[in-house]
Protein backbone atom coordinates (compact mmCIF):
# COMPACT_ATOMS: atom_id res chain seq x y z
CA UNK A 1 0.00 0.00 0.00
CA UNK A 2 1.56 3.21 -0.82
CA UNK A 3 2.40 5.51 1.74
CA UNK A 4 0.12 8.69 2.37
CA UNK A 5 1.30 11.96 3.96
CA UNK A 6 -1.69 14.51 5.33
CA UNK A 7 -1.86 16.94 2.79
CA UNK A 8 -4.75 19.19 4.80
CA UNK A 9 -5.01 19.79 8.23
CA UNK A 10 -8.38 18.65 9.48
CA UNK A 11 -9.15 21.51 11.37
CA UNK A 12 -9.36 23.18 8.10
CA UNK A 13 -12.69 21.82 6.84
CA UNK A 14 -14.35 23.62 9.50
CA UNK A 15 -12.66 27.13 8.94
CA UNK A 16 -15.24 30.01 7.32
CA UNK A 17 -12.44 30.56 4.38
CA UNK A 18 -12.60 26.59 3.56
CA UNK A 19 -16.30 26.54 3.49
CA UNK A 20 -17.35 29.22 0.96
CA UNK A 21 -20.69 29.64 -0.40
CA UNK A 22 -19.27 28.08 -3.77
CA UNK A 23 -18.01 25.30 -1.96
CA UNK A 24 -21.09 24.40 0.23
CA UNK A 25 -23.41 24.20 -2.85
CA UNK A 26 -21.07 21.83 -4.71
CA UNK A 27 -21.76 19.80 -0.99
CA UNK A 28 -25.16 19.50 -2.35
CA UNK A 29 -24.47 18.84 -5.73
CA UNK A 30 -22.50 15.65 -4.37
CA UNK A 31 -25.70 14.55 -2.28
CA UNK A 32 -28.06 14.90 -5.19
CA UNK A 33 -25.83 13.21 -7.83
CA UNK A 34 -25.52 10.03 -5.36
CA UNK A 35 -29.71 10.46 -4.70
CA UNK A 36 -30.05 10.29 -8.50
CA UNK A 37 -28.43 6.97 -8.77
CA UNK A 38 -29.24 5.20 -5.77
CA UNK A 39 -31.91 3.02 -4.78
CA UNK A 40 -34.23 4.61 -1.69
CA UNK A 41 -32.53 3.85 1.70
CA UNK A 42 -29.56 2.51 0.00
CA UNK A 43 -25.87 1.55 1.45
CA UNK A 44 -23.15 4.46 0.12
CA UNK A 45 -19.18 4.63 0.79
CA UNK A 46 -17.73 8.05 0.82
CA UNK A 47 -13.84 8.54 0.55
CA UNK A 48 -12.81 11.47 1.55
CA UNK A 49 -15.73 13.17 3.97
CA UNK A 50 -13.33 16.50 4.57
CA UNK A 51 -16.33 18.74 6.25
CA UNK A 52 -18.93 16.50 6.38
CA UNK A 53 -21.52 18.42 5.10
CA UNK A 54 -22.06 15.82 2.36
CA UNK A 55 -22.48 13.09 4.76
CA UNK A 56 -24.90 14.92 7.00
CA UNK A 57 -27.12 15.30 3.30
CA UNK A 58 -27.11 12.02 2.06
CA UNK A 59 -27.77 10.60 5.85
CA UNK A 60 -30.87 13.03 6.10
CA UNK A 61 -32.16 12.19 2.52
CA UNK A 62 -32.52 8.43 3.92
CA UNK A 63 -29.52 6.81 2.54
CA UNK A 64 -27.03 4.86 5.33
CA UNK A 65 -23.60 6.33 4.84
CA UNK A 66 -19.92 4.88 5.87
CA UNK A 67 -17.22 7.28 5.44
CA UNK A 68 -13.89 6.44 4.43
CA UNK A 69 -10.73 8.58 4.86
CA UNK A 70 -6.65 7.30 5.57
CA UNK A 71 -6.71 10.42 8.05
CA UNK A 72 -7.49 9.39 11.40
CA UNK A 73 -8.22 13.07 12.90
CA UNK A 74 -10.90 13.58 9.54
CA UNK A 75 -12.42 11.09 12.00
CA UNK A 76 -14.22 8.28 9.68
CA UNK A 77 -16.11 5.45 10.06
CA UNK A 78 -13.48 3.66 8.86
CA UNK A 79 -9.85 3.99 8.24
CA UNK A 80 -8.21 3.13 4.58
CA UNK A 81 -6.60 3.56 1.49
CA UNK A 82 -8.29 5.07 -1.87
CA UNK A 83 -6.18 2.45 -3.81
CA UNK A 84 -6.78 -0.82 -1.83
CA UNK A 85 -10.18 -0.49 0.04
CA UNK A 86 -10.65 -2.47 2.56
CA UNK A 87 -14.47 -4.04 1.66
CA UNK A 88 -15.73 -7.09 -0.48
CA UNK A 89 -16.83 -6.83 -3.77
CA UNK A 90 -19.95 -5.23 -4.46
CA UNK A 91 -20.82 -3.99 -0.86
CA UNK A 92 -22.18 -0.50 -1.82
CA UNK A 93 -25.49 1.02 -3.84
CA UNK A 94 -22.74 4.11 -4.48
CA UNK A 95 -19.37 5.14 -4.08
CA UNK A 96 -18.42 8.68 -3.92
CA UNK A 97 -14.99 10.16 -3.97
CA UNK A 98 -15.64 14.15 -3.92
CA UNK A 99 -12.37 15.52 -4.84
CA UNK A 100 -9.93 12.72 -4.13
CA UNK A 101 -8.18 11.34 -6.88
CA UNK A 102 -6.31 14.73 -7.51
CA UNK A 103 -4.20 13.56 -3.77
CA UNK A 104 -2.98 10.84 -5.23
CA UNK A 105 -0.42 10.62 -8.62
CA UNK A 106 -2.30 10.31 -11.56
CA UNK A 107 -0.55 6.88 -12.55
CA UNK A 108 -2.71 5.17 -9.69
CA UNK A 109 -5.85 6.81 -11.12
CA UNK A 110 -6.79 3.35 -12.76
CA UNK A 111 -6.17 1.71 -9.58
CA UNK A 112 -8.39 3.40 -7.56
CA UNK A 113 -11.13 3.51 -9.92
CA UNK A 114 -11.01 -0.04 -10.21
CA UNK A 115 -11.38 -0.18 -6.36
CA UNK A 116 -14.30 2.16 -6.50
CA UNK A 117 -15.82 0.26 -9.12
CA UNK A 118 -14.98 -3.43 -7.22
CA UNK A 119 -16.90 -2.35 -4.04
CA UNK A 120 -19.55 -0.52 -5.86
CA UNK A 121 -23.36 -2.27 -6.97
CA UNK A 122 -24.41 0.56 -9.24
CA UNK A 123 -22.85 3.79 -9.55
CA UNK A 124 -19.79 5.75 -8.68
CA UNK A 125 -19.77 9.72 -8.10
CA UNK A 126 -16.70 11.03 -8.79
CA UNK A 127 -15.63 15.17 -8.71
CA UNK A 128 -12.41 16.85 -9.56
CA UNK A 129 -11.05 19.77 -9.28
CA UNK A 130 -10.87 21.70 -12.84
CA UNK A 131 -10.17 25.26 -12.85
CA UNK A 132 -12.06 27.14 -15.18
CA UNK A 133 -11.93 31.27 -16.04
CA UNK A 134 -15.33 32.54 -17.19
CA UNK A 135 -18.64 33.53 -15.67
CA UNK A 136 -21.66 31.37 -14.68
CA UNK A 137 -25.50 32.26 -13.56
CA UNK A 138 -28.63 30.59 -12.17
CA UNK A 139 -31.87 31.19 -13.56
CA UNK A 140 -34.61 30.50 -11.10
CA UNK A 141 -38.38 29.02 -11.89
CA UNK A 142 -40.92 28.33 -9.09
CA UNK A 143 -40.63 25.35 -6.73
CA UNK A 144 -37.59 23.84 -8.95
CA UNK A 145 -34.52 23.58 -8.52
CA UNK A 146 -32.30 26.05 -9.88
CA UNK A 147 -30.51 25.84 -13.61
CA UNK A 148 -27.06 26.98 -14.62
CA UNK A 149 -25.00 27.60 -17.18
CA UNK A 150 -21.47 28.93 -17.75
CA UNK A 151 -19.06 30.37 -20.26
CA UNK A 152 -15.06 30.80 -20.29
CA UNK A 153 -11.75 28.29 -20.55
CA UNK A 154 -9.93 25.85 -18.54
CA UNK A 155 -6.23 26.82 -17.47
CA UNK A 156 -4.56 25.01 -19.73
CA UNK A 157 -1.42 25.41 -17.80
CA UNK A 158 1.55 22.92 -16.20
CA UNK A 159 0.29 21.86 -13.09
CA UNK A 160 2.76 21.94 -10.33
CA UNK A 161 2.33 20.33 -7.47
CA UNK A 162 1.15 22.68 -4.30
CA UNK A 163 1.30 20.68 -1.65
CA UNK A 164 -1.70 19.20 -1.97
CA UNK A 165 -2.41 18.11 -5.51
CA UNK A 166 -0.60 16.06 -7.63
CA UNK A 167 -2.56 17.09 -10.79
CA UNK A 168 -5.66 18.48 -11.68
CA UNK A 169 -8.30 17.79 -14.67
CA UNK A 170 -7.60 20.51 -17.60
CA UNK A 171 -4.28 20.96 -17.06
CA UNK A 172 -1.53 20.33 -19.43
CA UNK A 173 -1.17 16.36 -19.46
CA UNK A 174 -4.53 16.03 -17.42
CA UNK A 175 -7.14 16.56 -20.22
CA UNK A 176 -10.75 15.63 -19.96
CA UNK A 177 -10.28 12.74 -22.69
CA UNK A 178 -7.25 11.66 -21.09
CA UNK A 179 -9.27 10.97 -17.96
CA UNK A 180 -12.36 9.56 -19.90
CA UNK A 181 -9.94 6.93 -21.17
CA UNK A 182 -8.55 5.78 -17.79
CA UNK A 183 -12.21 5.51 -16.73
CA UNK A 184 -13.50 3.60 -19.41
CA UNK A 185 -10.15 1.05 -18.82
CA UNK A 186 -11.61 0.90 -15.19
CA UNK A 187 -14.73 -0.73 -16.11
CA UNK A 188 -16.90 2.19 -15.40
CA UNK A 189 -19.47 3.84 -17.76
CA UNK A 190 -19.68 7.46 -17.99
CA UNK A 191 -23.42 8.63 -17.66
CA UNK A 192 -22.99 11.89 -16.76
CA UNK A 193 -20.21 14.67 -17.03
CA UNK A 194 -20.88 18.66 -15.85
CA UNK A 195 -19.97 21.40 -14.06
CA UNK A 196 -22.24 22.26 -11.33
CA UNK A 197 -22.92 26.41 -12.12
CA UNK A 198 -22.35 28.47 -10.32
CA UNK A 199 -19.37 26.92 -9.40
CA UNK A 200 -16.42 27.17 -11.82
CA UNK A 201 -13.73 24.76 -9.80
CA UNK A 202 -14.79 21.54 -9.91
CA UNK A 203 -16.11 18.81 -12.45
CA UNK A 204 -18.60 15.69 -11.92
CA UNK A 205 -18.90 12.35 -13.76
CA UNK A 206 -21.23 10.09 -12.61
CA UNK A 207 -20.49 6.46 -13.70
CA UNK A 208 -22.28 3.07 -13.65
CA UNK A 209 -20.56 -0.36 -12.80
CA UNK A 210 -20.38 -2.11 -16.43
């Protein structure tokens, strides 16, 4: 099993700065994506419960929730590795892994989306980060849910690594196609890939056990 350093305090999910308005409705963005594709009162894994504002959705939408994390102090239900998780085959509805992958090198992507897929039923919920300069709105219609939409370009720039990640989706060597492929080697389906607007950081695939 490779050897992980703490790349994030985990004092930090809790700090005001950390948990910007952006930030907190891509939290719900995660819970609906994993309600969308997973049965009523089903069984989900998530890796990587930083905050836990997630968690605290998905458990008060009905769904029975066992958090992951290889940080003891993040405090999870159970203590592992992204790479080699530590469950039988097929013991979740849904796996999600809300921006993960990007702590680990890229050339154990595969790996760990194997894993997700091997302890995964149906579905797998995966977000990146992706940086993206532009502008994005919400247009609002009674008793539904808001839409979005967005405009600009992805920083199509070297990554170097910060301390944190080892490479994010976008950037030079890391491009959206590039990823797609290492997915599709996994096993997984892609059924859905978007950008939750407002929120220009991140990027969502949802994928489906083959």
């Amino acid at each position: 099993m490779p050897t992980r350093s703490t790349q994030l305090d985990a004092s930090t999910y809790h700090r005001r700065r950390y948990l910007s308005l952006l930030r907190t409705i891509t939290h719900w963005h995660q819970a609906n994506e994993v309600a969308q594709s997973t049965p009523d009162a089903g069984h989900v894994l998530e890796i990587g419960p930083g905050s836990g504002h997630t968690t605290w959705l998905v458990r008060n939408w009905g769904y029975r929730v066992t958090t992951l994390d290889f940080d003891r102090a993040v405090r999870p239900d159970v203590v592992g590795d992204v790479v080699r998780l530590p469950f039988d085959n097929r013991s979740f509805d849904c796996v999600l892994a809300a921006e993960v992958l990007e702590h680990i090198p890229f050339d154990e992507l595969g790996r760990a989306l194997g894993e997700l897929r091997r302890v995964s039923r149906n579905s797998v919920i995966v977000t990146l980060p992706a940086p993206f300069l532009g502008v994005s709105a919400l247009w609002n219609l009674p008793r539904r849910e808001p839409k979005g939409v967005y405009l600009g370009v992805p920083f199509v720039i070297e990554h170097r690594w910060d301390g944190e990640h080892y490479w994010e989706l976008g950037k030079r060597g890391y491009g959206i196609r590039k990823v797609k492929r290492t997915i599709a080697r996994s096993g997984l389906r892609l059924i859905k890939a978007f950008r939750p607007a407002p929120s220009l950081y991140c990027y969502f695939f949802r994928l489906a056990v083959r």
